[in-house]
Protein backbone atom coordinates (compact mmCIF):
# COMPACT_ATOMS: atom_id res chain seq x y z
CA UNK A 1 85.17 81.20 121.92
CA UNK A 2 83.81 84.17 120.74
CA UNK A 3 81.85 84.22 117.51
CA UNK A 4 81.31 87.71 115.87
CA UNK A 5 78.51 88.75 113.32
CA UNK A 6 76.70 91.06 111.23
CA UNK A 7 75.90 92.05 107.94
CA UNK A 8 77.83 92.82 105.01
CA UNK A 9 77.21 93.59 101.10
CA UNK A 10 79.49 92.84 98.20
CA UNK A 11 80.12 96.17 95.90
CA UNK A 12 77.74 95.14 93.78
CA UNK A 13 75.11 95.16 96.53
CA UNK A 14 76.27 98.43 97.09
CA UNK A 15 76.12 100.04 93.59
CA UNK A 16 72.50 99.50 92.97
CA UNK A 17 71.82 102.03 95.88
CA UNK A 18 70.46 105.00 95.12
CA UNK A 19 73.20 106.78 97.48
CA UNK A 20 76.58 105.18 95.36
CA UNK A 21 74.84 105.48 91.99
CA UNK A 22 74.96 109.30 92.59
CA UNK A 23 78.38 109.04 93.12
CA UNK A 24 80.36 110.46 90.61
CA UNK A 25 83.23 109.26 88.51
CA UNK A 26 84.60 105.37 87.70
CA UNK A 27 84.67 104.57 91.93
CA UNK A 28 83.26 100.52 91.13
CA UNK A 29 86.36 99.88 89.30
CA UNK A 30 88.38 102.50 90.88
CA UNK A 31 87.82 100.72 94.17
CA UNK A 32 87.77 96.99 92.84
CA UNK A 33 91.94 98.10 91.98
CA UNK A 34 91.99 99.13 95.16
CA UNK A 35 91.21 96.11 96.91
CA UNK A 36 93.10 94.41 94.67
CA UNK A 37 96.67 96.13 95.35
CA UNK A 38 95.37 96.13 99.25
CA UNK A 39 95.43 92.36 99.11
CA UNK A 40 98.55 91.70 97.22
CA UNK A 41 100.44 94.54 99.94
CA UNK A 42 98.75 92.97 103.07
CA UNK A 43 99.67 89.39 101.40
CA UNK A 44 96.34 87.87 102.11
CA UNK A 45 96.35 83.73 102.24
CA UNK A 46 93.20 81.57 103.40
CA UNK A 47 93.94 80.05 106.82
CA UNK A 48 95.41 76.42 106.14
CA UNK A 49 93.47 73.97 107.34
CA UNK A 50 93.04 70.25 105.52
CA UNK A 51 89.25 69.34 104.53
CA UNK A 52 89.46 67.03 107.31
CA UNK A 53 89.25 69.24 109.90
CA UNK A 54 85.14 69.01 110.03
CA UNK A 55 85.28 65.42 110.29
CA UNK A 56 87.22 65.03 113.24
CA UNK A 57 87.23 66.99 116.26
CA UNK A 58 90.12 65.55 117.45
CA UNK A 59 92.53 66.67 114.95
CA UNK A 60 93.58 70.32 115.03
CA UNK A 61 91.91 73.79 114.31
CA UNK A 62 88.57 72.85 116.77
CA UNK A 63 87.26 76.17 116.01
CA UNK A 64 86.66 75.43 112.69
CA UNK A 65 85.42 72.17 113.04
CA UNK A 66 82.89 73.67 115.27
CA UNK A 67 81.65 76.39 113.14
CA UNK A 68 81.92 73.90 109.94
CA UNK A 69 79.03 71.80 112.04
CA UNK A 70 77.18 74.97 112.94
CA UNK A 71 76.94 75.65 109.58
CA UNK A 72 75.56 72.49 108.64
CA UNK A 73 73.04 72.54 111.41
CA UNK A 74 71.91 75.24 109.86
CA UNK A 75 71.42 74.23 106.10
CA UNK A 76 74.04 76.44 105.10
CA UNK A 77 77.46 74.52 104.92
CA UNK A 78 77.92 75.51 101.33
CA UNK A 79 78.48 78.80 102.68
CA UNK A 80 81.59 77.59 105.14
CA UNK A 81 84.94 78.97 104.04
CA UNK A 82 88.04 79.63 105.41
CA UNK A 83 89.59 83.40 106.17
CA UNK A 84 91.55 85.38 104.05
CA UNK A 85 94.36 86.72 106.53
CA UNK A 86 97.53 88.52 106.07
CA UNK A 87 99.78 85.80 108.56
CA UNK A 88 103.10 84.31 107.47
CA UNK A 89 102.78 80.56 107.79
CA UNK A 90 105.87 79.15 107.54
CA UNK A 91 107.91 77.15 109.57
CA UNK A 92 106.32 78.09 113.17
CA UNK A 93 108.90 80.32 115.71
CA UNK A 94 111.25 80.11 112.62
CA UNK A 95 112.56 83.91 111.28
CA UNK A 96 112.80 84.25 107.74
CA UNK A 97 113.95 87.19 105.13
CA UNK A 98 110.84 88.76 103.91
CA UNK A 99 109.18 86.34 101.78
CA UNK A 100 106.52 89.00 99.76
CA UNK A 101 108.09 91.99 98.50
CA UNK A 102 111.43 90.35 96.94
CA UNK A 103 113.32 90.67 99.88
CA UNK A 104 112.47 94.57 100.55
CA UNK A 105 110.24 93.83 103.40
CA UNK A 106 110.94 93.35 107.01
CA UNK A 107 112.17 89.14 107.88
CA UNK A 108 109.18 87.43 108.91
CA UNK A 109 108.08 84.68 111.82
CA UNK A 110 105.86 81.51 110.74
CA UNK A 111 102.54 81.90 112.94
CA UNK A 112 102.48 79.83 115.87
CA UNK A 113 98.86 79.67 116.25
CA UNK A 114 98.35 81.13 119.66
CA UNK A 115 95.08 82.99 118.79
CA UNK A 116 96.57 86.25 119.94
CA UNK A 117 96.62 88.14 116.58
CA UNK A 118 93.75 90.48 117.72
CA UNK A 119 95.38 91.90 120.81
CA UNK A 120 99.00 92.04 119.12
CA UNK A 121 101.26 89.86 117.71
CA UNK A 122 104.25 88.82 119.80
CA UNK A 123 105.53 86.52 117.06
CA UNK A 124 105.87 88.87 113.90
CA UNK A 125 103.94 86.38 111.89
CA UNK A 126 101.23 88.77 111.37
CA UNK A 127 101.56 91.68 108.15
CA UNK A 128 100.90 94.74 109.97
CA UNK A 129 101.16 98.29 108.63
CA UNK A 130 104.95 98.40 110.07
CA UNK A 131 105.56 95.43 107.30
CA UNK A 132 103.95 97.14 104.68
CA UNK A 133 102.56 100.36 104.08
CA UNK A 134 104.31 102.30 106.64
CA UNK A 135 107.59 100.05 106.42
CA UNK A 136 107.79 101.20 102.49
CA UNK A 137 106.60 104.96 102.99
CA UNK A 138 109.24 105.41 104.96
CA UNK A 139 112.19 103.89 103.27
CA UNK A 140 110.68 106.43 100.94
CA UNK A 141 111.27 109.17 102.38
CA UNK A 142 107.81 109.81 103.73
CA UNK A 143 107.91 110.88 107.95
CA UNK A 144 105.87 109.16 110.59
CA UNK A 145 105.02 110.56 113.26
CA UNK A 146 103.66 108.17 116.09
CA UNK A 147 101.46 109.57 119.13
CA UNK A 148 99.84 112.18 117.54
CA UNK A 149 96.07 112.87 117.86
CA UNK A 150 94.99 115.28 115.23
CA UNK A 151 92.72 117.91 116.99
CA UNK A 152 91.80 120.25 114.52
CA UNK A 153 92.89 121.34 110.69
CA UNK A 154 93.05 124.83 109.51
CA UNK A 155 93.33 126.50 105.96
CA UNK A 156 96.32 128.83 105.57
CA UNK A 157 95.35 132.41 104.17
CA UNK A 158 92.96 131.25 101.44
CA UNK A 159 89.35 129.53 102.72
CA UNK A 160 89.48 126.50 100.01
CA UNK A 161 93.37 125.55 101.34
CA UNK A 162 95.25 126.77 97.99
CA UNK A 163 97.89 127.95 100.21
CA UNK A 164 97.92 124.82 102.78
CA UNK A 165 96.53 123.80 106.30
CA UNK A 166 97.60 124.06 109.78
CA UNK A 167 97.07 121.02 111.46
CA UNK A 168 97.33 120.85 115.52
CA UNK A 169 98.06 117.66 117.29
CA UNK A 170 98.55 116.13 121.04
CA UNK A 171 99.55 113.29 122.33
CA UNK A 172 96.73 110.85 122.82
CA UNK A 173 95.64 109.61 126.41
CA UNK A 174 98.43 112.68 128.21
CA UNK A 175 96.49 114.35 131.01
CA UNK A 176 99.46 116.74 131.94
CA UNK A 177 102.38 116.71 129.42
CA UNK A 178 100.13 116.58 126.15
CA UNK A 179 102.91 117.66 123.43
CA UNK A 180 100.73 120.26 121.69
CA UNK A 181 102.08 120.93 117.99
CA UNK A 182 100.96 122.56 114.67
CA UNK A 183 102.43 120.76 111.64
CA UNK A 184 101.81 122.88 108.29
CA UNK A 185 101.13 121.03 104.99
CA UNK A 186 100.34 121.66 101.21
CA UNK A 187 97.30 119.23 101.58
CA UNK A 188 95.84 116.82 104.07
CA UNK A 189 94.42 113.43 103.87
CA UNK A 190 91.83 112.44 106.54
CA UNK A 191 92.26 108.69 107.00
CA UNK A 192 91.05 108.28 110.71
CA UNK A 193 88.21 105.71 110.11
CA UNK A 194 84.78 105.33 110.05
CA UNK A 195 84.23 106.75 113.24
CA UNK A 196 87.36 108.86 113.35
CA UNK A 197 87.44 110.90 110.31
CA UNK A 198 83.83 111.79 111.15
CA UNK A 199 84.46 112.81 114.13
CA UNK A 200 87.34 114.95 113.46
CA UNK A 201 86.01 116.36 109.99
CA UNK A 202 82.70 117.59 112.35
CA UNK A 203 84.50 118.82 114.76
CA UNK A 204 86.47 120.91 112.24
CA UNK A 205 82.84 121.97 110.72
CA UNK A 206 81.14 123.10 114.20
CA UNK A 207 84.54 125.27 115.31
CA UNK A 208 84.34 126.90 112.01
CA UNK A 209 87.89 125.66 110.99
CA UNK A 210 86.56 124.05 107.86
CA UNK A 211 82.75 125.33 107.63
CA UNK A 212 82.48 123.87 103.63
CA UNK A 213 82.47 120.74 104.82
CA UNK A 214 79.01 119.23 103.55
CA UNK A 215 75.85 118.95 106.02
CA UNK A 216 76.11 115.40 104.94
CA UNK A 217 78.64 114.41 106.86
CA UNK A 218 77.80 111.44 108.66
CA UNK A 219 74.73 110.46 106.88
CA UNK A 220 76.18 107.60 105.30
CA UNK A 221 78.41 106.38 108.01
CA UNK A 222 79.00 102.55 108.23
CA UNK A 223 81.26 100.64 110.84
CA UNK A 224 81.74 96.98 110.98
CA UNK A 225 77.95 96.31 112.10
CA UNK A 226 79.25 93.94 114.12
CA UNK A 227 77.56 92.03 117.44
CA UNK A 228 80.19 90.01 119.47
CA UNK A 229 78.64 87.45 121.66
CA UNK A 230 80.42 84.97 124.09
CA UNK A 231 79.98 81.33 123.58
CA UNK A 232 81.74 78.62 125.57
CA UNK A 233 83.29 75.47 125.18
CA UNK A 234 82.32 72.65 127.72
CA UNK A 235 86.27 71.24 127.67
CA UNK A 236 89.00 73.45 127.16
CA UNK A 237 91.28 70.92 126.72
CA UNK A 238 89.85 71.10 123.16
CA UNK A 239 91.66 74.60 122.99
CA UNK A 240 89.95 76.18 120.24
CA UNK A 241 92.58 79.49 120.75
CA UNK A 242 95.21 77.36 118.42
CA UNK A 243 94.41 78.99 115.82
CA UNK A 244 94.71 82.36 114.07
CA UNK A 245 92.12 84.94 115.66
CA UNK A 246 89.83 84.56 112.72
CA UNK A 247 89.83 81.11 111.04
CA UNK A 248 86.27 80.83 109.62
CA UNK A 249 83.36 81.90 109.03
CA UNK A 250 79.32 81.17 107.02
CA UNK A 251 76.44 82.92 106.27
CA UNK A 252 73.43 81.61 107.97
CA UNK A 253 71.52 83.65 105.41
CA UNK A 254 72.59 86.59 102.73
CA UNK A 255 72.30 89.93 105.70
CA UNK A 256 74.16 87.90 108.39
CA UNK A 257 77.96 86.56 108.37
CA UNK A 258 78.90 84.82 111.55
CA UNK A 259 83.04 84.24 112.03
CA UNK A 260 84.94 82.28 115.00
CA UNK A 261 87.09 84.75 116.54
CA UNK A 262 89.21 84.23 119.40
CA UNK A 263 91.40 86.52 121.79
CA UNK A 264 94.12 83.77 122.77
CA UNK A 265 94.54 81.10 125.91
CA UNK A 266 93.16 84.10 128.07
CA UNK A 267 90.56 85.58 126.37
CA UNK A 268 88.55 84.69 128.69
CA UNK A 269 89.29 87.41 130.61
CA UNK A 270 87.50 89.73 128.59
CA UNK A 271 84.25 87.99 129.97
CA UNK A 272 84.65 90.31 132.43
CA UNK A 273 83.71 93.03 130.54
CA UNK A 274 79.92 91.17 129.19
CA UNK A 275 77.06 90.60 130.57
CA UNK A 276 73.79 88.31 129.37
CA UNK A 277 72.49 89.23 125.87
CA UNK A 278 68.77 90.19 126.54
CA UNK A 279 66.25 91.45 124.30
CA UNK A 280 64.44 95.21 123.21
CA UNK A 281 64.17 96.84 126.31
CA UNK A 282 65.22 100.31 128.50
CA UNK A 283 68.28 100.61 131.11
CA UNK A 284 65.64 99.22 133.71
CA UNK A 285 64.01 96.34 131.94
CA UNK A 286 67.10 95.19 130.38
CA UNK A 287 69.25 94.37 133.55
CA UNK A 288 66.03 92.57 134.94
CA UNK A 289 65.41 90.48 132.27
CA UNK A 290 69.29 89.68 132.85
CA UNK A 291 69.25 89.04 136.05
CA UNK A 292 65.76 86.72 135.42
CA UNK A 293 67.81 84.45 133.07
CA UNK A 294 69.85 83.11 135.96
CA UNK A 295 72.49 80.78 134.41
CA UNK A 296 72.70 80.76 130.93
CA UNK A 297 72.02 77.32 129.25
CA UNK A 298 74.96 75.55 127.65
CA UNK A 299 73.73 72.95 124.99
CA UNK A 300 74.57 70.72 121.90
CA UNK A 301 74.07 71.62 118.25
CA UNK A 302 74.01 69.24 115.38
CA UNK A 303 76.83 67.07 117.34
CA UNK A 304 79.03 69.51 118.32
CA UNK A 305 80.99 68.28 121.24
């Protein structure tokens, strides 16, 4: 089991900072209808589960049994509530004509509950970008074009791109054979991510390609602000995996949202790739303090099994 955290604001959190209420134009609402379409494409439903799931072990969806009673050990089971996540549950293994978009959508499989979704769907029970956006785009006419790492972007002719950009791409993770291409366009849209599209858009600054970009690029950059930690179960015949990735989740209090998120039957590979969580510290102390800990301690919490 795998439990993730970190802190999140709502929008209105957000718009009281000094930062957003500098912003300009109508971007509250503006972005409130854009979560709202986002749901309704990415068809988001709450992870079934029946209310007695955090009475009874026993019964199916462990994982949020356990997290239901973690939340009550904590005082905070009011704030327990199931995932919004874009997963066709219908009849599990069974392949169905698409159930969302009035038939114009890829069919669809009913989620078998392997706990794989992170690392890839092999079902097709998950609503990916190939099932929406990118499914629609291009029955629109619109051109994707897959293994391409964008590398730098140019204005054509005139400085503030009036007359277009050149954009060069590779392919990603080629040592030898890296498929270099320029691609030409009217206008671009950066959509790389948080981390991404800063790191492109910077890159683009420092080279001189696009030297208006703002100086404050980057200063308001914010990621997931996640921390994953590794917790395990004494049995695994309880198989908390069977399950949807991310089932649940509370808020121990209003900075901090903890979720149960699992990686499948053999996520416990990526143990290998963790180590002790230790506290403030440099590269020296820190591995000492790990290695001082010995065997980490496995214990109870407000009866959970």
């Amino acid at each position: 089991m795998i439990t993730r955290s970190g802190g999140r604001s709502s929008p209105s959190t957000c718009s009281t900072r000094a930062a957003w209420r500098l912003a300009a134009g109508p971007w509250r609402s503006a972005s409130a209808t854009a979560r709202r379409s986002a749901s309704t494409l990415s068809t988001d439903a709450p992870a079934r589960a029946s209310a007695a799931v955090l009475d009874d072990p026993t019964k199916a969806f462990v994982a949020r049994y356990a997290l239901g009673r973690l939340a009550t050990h904590f005082g905070v089971a009011h704030t327990f509530n199931r995932t919004p996540v874009g997963i066709y549950f219908g009849e599990p293994g069974k392949a169905v004509p698409d159930p969302y978009f009035g038939g114009a959508g890829p069919q669809r499989t009913g989620c078998k509950r392997c706990g794989a979704c992170m690392v890839g769907c092999r079902e097709g029970a998950k609503n990916t970008l190939v099932k929406n956006y990118l499914w629609f785009a291009e029955r629109k006419g619109v051109e994707i074009i897959p293994d391409c790492e964008v590398t730098d972007i140019r204005p054509l002719g005139a400085a503030d791109g009036s007359l277009g950009y050149e954009v060069d791409t590779v392919r990603p993770g080629a040592w030898l054979r890296r498929g270099s291409r320029t691609i030409t366009a009217k206008g671009v849209v950066v959509a790389a991510g948080a981390l991404g599209t800063n790191r492109l858009l910077a890159g683009c600054k420092l080279r001189g390609s696009l030297p208006r970009i703002s100086d404050r690029l980057g200063h308001l950059v914010r990621t997931n602000s996640e921390s994953l930690l590794g917790v395990t179960f004494p049995d695994d015949r309880l198989a908390p995996w069977k399950d949807v990735a991310i089932s649940a989740s509370f808020h121990p209090d209003p900075d901090t949202h903890i979720e149960f998120v699992t990686y499948g039957r053999h996520g416990d590979f990526m143990s290998n790739l963790t180590t002790l969580l230790t506290g403030k510290g440099t590269r020296v102390t820190r591995p000492a303090e790990a290695l001082a800990a010995g065997e980490p301690r496995v214990s109870s919490c407000g009866g959970l099994p």
